[in-house]
C-alpha atoms as a PDB file:
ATOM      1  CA  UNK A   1     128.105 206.390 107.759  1.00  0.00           C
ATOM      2  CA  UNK A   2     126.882 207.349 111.356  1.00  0.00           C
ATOM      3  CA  UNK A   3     125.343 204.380 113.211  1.00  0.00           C
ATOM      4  CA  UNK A   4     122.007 206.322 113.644  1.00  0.00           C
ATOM      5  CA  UNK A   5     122.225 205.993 109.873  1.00  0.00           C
ATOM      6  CA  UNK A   6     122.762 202.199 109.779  1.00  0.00           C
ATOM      7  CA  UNK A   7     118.872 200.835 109.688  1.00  0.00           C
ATOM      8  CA  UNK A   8     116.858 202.902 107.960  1.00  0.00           C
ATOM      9  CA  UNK A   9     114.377 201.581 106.455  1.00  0.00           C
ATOM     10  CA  UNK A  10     110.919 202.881 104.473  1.00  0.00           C
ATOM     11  CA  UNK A  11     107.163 201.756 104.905  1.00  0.00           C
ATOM     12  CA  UNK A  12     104.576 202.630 102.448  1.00  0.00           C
ATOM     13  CA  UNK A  13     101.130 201.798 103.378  1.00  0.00           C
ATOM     14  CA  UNK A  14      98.764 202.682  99.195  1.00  0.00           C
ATOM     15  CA  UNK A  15      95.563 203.018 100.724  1.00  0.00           C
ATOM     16  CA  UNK A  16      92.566 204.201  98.918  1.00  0.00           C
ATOM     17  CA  UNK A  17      92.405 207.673 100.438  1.00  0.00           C
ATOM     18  CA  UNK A  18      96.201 208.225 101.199  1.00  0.00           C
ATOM     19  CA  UNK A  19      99.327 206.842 100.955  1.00  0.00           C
ATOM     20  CA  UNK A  20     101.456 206.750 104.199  1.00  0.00           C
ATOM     21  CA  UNK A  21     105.116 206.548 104.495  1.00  0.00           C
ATOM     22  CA  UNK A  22     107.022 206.088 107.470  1.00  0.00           C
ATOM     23  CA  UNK A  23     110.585 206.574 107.180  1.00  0.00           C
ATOM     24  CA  UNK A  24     112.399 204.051 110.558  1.00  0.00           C
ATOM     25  CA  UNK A  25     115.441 203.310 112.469  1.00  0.00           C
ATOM     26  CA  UNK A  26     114.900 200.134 113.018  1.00  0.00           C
ATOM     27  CA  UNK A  27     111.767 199.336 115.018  1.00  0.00           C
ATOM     28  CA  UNK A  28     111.713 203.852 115.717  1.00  0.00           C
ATOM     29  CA  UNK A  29     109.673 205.854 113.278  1.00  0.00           C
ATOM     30  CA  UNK A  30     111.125 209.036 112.811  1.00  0.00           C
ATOM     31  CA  UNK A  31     109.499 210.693 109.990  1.00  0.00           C
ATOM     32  CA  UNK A  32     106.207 210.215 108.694  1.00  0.00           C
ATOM     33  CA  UNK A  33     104.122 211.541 105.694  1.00  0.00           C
ATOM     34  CA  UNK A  34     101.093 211.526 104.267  1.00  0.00           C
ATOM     35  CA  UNK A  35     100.425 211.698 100.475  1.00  0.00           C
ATOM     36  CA  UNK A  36      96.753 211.798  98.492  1.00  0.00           C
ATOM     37  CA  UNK A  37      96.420 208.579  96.448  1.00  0.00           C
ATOM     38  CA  UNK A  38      96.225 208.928  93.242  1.00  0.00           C
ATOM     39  CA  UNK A  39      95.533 206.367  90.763  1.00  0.00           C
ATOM     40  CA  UNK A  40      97.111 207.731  87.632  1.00  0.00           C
ATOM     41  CA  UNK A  41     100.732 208.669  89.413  1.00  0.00           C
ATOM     42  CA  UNK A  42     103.132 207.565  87.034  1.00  0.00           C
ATOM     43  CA  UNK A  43     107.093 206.340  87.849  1.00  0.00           C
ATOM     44  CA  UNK A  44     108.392 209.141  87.778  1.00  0.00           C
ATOM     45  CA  UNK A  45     106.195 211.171  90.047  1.00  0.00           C
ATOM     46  CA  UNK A  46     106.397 209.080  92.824  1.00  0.00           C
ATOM     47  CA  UNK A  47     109.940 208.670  92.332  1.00  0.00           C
ATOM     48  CA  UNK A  48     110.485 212.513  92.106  1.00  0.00           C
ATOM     49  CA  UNK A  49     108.259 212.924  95.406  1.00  0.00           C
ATOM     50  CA  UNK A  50     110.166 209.850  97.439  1.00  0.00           C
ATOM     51  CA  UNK A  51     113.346 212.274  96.093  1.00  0.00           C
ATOM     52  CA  UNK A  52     111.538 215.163  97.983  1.00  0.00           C
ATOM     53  CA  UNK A  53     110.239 213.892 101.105  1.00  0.00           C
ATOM     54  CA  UNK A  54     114.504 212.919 102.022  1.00  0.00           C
ATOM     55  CA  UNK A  55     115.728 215.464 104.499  1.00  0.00           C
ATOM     56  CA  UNK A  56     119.799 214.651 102.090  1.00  0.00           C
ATOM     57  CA  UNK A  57     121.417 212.681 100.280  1.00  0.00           C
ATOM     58  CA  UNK A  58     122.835 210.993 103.242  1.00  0.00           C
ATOM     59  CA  UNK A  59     118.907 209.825 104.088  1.00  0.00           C
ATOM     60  CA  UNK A  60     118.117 208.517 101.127  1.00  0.00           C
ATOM     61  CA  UNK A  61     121.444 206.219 100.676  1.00  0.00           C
ATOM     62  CA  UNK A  62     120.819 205.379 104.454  1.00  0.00           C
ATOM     63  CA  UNK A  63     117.811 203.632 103.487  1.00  0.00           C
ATOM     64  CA  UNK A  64     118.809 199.943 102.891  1.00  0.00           C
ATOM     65  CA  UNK A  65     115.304 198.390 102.668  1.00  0.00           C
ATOM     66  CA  UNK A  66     112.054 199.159 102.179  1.00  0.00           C
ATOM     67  CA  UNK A  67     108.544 197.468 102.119  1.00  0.00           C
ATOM     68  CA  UNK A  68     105.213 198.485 100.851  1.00  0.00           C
ATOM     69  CA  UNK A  69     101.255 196.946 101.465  1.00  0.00           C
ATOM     70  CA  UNK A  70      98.346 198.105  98.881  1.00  0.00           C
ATOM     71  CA  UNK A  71      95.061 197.803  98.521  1.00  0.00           C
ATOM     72  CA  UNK A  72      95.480 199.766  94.815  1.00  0.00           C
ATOM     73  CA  UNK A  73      96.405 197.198  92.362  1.00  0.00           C
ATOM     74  CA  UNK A  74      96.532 199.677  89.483  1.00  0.00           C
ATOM     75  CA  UNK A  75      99.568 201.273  91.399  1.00  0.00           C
ATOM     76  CA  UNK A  76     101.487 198.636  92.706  1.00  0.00           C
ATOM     77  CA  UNK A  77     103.790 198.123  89.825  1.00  0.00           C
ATOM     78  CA  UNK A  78     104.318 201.725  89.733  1.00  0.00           C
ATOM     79  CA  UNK A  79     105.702 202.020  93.607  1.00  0.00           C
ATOM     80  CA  UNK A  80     107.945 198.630  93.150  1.00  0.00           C
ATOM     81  CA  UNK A  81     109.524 200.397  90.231  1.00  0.00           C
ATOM     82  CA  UNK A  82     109.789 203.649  92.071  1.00  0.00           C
ATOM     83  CA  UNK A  83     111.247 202.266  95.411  1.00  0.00           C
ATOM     84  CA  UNK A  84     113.687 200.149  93.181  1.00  0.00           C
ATOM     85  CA  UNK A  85     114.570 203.376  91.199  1.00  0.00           C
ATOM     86  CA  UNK A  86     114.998 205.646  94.272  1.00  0.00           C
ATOM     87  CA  UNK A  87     116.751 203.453  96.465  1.00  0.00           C
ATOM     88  CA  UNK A  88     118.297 200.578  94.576  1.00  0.00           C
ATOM     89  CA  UNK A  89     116.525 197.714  95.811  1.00  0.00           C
ATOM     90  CA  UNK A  90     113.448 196.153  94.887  1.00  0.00           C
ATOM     91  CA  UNK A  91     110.688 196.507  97.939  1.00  0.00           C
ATOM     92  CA  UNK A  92     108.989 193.544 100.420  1.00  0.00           C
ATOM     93  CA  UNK A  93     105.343 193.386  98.872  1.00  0.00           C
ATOM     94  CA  UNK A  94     103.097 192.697 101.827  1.00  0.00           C
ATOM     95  CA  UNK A  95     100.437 190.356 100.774  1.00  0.00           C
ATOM     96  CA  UNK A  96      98.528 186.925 101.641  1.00  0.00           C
ATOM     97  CA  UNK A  97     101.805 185.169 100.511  1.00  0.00           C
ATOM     98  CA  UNK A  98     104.552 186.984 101.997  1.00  0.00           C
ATOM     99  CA  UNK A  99     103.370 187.896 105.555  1.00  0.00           C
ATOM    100  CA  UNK A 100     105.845 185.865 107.824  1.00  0.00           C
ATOM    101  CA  UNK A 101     104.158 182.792 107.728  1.00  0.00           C
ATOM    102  CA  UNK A 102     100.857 183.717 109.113  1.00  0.00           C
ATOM    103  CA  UNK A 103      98.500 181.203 108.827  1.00  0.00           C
ATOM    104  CA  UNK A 104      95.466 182.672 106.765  1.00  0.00           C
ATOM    105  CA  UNK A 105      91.892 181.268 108.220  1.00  0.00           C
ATOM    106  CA  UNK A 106      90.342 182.696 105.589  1.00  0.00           C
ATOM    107  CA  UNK A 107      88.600 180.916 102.567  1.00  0.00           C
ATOM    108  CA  UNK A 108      89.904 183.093  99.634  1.00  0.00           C
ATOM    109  CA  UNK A 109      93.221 184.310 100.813  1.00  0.00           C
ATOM    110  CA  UNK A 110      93.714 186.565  98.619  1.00  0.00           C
ATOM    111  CA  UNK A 111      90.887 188.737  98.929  1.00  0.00           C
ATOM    112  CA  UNK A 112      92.770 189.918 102.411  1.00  0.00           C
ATOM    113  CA  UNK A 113      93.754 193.700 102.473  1.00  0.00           C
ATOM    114  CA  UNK A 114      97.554 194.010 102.710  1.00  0.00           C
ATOM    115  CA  UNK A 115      97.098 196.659 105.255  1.00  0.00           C
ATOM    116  CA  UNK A 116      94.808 194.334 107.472  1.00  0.00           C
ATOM    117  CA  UNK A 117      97.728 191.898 107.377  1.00  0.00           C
ATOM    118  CA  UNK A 118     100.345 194.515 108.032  1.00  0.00           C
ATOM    119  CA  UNK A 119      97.649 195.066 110.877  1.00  0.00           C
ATOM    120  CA  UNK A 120      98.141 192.057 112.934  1.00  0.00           C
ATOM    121  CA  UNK A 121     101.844 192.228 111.911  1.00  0.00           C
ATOM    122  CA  UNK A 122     102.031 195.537 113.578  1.00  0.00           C
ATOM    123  CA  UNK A 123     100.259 194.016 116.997  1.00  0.00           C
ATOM    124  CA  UNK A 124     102.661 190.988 116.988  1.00  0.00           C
ATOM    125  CA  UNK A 125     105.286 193.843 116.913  1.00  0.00           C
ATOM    126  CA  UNK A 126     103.888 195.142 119.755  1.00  0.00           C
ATOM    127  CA  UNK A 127     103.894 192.231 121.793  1.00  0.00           C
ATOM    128  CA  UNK A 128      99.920 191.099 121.368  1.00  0.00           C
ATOM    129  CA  UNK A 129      99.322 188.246 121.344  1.00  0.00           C
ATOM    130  CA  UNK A 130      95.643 187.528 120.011  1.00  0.00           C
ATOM    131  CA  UNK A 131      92.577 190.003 119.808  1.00  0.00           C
ATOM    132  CA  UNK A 132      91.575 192.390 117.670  1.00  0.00           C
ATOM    133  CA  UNK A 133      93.199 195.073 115.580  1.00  0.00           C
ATOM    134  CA  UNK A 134      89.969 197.615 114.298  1.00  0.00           C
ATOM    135  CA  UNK A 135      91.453 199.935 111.579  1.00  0.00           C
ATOM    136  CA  UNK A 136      88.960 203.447 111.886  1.00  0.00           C
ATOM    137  CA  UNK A 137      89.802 204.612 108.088  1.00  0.00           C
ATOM    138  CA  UNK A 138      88.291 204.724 104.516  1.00  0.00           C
ATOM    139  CA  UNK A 139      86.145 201.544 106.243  1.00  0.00           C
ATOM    140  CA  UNK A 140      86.185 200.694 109.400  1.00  0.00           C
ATOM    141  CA  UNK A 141      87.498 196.871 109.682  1.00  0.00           C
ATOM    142  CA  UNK A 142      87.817 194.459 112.457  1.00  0.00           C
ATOM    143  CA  UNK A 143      90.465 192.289 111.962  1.00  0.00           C
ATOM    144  CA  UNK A 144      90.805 188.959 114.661  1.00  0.00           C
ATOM    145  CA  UNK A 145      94.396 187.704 115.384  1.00  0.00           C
ATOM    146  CA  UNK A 146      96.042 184.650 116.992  1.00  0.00           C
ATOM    147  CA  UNK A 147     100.150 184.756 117.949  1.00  0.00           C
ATOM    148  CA  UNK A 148     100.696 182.554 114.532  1.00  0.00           C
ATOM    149  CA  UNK A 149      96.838 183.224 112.822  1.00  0.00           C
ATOM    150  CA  UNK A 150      94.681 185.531 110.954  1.00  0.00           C
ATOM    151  CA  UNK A 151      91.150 184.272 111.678  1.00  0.00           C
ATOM    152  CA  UNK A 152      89.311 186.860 109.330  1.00  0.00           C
ATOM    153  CA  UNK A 153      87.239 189.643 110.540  1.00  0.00           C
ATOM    154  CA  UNK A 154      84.683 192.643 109.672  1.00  0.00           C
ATOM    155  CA  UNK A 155      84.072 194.967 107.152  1.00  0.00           C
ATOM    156  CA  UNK A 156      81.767 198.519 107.789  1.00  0.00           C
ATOM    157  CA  UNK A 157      81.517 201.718 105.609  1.00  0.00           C
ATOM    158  CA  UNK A 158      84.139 203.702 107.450  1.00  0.00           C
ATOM    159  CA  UNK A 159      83.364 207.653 109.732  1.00  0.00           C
ATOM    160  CA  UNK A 160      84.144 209.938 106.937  1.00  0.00           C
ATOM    161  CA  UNK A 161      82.596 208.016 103.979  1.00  0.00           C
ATOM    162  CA  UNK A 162      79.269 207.935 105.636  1.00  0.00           C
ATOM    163  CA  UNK A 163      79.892 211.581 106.487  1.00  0.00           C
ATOM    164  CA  UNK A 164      80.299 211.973 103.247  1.00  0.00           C
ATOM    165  CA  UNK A 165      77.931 209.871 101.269  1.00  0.00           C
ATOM    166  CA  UNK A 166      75.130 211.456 104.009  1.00  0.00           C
ATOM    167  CA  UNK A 167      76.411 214.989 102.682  1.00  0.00           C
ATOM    168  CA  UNK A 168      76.369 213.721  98.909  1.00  0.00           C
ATOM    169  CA  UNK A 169      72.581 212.239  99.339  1.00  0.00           C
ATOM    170  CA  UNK A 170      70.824 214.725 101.488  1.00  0.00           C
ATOM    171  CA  UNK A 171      70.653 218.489 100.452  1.00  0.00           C
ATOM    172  CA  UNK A 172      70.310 219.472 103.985  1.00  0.00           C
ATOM    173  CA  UNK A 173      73.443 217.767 105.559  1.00  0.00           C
ATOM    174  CA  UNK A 174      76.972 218.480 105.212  1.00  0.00           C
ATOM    175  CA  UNK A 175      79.894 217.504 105.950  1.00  0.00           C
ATOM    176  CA  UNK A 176      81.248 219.129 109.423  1.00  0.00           C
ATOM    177  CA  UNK A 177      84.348 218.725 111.539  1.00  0.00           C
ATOM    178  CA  UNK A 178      84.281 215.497 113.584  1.00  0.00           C
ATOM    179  CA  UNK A 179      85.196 215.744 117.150  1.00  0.00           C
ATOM    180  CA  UNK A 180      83.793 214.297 120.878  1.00  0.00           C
ATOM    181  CA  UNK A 181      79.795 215.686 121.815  1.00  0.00           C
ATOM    182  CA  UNK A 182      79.033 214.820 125.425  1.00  0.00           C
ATOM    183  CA  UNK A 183      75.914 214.082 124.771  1.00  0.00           C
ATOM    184  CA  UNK A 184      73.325 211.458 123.615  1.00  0.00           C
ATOM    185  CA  UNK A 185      71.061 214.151 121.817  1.00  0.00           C
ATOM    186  CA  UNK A 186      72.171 216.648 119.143  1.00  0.00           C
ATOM    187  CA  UNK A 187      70.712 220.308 119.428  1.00  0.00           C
ATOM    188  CA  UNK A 188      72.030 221.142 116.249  1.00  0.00           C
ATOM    189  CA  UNK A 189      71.879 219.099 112.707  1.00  0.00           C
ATOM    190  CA  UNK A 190      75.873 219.345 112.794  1.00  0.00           C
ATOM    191  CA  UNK A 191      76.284 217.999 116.491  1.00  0.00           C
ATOM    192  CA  UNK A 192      73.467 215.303 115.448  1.00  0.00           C
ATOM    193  CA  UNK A 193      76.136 213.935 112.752  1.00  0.00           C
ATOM    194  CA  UNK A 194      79.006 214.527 115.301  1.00  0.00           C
ATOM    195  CA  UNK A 195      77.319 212.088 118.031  1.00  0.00           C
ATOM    196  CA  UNK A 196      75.566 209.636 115.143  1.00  0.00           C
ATOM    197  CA  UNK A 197      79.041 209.382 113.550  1.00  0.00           C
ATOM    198  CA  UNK A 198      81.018 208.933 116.926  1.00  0.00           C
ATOM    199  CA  UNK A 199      79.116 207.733 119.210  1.00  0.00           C
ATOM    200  CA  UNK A 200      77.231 205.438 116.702  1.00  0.00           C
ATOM    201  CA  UNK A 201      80.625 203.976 115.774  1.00  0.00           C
ATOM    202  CA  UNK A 202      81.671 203.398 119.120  1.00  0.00           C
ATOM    203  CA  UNK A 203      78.137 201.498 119.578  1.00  0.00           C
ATOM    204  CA  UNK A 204      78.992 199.489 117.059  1.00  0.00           C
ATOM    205  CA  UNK A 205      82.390 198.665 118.183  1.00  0.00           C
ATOM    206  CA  UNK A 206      81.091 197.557 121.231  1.00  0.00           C
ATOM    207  CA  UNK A 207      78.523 195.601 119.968  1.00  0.00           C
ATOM    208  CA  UNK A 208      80.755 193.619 117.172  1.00  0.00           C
ATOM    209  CA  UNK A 209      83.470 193.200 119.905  1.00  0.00           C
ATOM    210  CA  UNK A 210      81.165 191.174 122.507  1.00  0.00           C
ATOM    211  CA  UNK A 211      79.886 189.155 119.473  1.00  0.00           C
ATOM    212  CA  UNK A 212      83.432 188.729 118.391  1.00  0.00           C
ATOM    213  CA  UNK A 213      84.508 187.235 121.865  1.00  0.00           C
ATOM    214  CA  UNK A 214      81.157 185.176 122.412  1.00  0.00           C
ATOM    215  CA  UNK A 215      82.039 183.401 118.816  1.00  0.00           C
ATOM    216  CA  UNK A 216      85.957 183.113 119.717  1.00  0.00           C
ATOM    217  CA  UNK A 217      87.263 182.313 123.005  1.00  0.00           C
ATOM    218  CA  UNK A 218      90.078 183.962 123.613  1.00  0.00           C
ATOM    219  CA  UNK A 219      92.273 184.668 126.849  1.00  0.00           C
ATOM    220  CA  UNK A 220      92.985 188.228 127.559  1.00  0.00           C
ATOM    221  CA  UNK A 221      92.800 189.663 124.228  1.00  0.00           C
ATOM    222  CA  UNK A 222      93.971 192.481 123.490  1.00  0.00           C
ATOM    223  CA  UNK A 223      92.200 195.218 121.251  1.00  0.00           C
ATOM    224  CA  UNK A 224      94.163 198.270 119.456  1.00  0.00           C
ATOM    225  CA  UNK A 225      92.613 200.500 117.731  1.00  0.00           C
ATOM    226  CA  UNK A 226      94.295 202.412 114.831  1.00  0.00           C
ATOM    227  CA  UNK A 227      93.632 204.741 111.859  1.00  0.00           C
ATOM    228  CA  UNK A 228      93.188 208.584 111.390  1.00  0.00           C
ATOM    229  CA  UNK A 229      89.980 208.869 113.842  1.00  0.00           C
ATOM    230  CA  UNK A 230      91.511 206.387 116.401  1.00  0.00           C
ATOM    231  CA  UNK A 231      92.164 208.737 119.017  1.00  0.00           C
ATOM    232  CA  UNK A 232      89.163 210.371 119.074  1.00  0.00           C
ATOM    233  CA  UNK A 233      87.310 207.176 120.140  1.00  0.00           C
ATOM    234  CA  UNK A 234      90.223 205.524 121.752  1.00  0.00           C
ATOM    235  CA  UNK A 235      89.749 206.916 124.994  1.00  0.00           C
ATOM    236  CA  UNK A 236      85.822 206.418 125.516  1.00  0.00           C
ATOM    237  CA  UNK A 237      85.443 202.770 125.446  1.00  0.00           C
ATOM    238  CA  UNK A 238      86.916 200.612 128.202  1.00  0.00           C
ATOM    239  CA  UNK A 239      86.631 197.505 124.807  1.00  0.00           C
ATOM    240  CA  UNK A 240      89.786 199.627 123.682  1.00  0.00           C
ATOM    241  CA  UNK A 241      92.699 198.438 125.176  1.00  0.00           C
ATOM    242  CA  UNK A 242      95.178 200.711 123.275  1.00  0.00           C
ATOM    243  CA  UNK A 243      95.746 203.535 120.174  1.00  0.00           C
ATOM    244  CA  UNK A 244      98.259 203.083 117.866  1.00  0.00           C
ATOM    245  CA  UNK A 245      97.607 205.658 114.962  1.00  0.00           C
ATOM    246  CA  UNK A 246     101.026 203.566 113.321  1.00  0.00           C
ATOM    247  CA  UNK A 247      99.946 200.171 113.615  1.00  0.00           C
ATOM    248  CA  UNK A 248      99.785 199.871 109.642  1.00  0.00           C
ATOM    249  CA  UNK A 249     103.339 200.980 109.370  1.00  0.00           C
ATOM    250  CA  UNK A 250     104.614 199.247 112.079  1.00  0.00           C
ATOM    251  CA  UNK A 251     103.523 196.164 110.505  1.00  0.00           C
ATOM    252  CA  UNK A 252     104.643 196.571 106.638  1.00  0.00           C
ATOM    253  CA  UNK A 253     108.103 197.684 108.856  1.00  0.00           C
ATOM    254  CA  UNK A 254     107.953 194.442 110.535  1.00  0.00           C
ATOM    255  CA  UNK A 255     107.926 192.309 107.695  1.00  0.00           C
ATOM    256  CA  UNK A 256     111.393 193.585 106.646  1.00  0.00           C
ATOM    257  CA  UNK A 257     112.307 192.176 110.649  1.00  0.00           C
ATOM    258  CA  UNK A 258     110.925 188.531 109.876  1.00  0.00           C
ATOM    259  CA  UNK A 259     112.799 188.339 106.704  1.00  0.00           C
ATOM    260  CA  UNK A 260     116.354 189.562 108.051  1.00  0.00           C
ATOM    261  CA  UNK A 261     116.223 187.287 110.878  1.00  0.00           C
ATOM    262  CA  UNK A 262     115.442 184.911 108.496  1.00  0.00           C
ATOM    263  CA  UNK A 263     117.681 185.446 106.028  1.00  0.00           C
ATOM    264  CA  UNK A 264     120.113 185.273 109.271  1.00  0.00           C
ATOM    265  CA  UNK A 265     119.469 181.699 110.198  1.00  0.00           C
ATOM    266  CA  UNK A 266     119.717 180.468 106.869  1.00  0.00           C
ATOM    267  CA  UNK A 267     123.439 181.697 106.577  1.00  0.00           C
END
């Protein structure tokens, strides 16, 4: 086997909307795909589509380890037993009591999203420190991090729910194609969304941020944003230190670091 074969390794991020899998060399994502989430997937048709999404053979039995974080219970038996079947080895499950030892400030740990852990996991992985990670997807979280801590964070309805629930509730709104209107007034009911949607969430990141940082000192924290609409706000706040649209994945990816260079010093 090639040594550009040696360290492959899978991420699968269940989320409500999608499921994401990034397929690594080591710390490198090379491929990356995005599936719908469906409840009611059974073994076998994840197992046939992990089959799929491998480029050969040679890919799939290059793939020594895999790890997975999901916020879908019902399905989380289903991708274990797919990963296991696929590739031979059961997956890391990221969750409030396998995440590297990070200390959980939270009062119910378990009520934590496994992708807002694999969150912070992804920022230590980029070399931050503390701050804040804020996730722009199905909600729109805040999620506050110390180099050992998770100190809890924020929960909003996320961009395209409220686009959507606003096109579900009114008869004269619909849904319309988000992007950047440089402007504070909307001369049309779709650019009125486009700014209340955009705009209004950047507002609010702004807001939540200085109220974050006024509760919790911090020195030079960092903020990354991440998620499908990530870019398209990234650039417009100066409260956004950085975009990484892979955070999640680079997280749930980092987990399977901790545990070999643990598994390393215990030999």
């Amino acid at each position: 086997m090639s040594k550009a074969l040696q360290d492959l390794r899978l991420a699968v991020d269940i989320g409500n909307t999608n499921t994401v899998i990034g397929l690594f060399d080591g710390s490198e994502i090379r491929h990356r795909w995005r599936l719908a989430t469906r409840k009611d997937t059974t073994v076998d048709e994840l197992a046939i589509s992990l089959h799929g999404l491998m480029r050969s053979d040679k890919e799939r039995d290059g793939i020594r380890a895999s790890a997975m974080a999901s916020v879908v219970p019902a399905l989380d038996d289903s991708w274990v037993r797919a990963l296991e079947e696929v590739f031979g080895k059961a997956p890391q499950v990221l969750d409030f009591s396998n995440c590297l030892g990070l200390r959980l400030d939270y009062e119910i740990p378990r009520q934590i999203g496994a992708d807002r852990l694999a969150n912070v996991l992804g920022a230590h992985a980029l070399g931050h420190r503390q701050g804040v990670v804020i996730d722009l997807g199905t909600a729109t979280t805040y999620d506050v991090f110390t180099d050992d801590a998770y100190l809890g964070g924020i929960i909003c309805p996320g961009i395209q729910s409220s686009l959507r629930s606003l096109a579900q509730s009114a008869a004269k709104l619909s849904e319309v194609e988000l992007r950047w209107i440089d402007k504070a007034i909307g001369k049309t009911t779709d650019d009125a969304l486009r700014i209340g949607m955009l705009q209004g969430t950047l507002g609010q990141v702004e807001y939540l941020l200085k109220a974050i940082f006024a509760e919790k000192d911090m020195r030079k924290p960092s903020v990354i944003a991440t998620g499908g609409l990530a870019p398209l706000l990234g650039g417009r706040s100066k409260a956004i230190h950085a975009v990484e649209p892979d955070l999640t994945l680079i997280g749930i990816n980092h987990l399977l670091d901790g545990k070999e260079k643990k598994r390393k010093k215990t030999k």
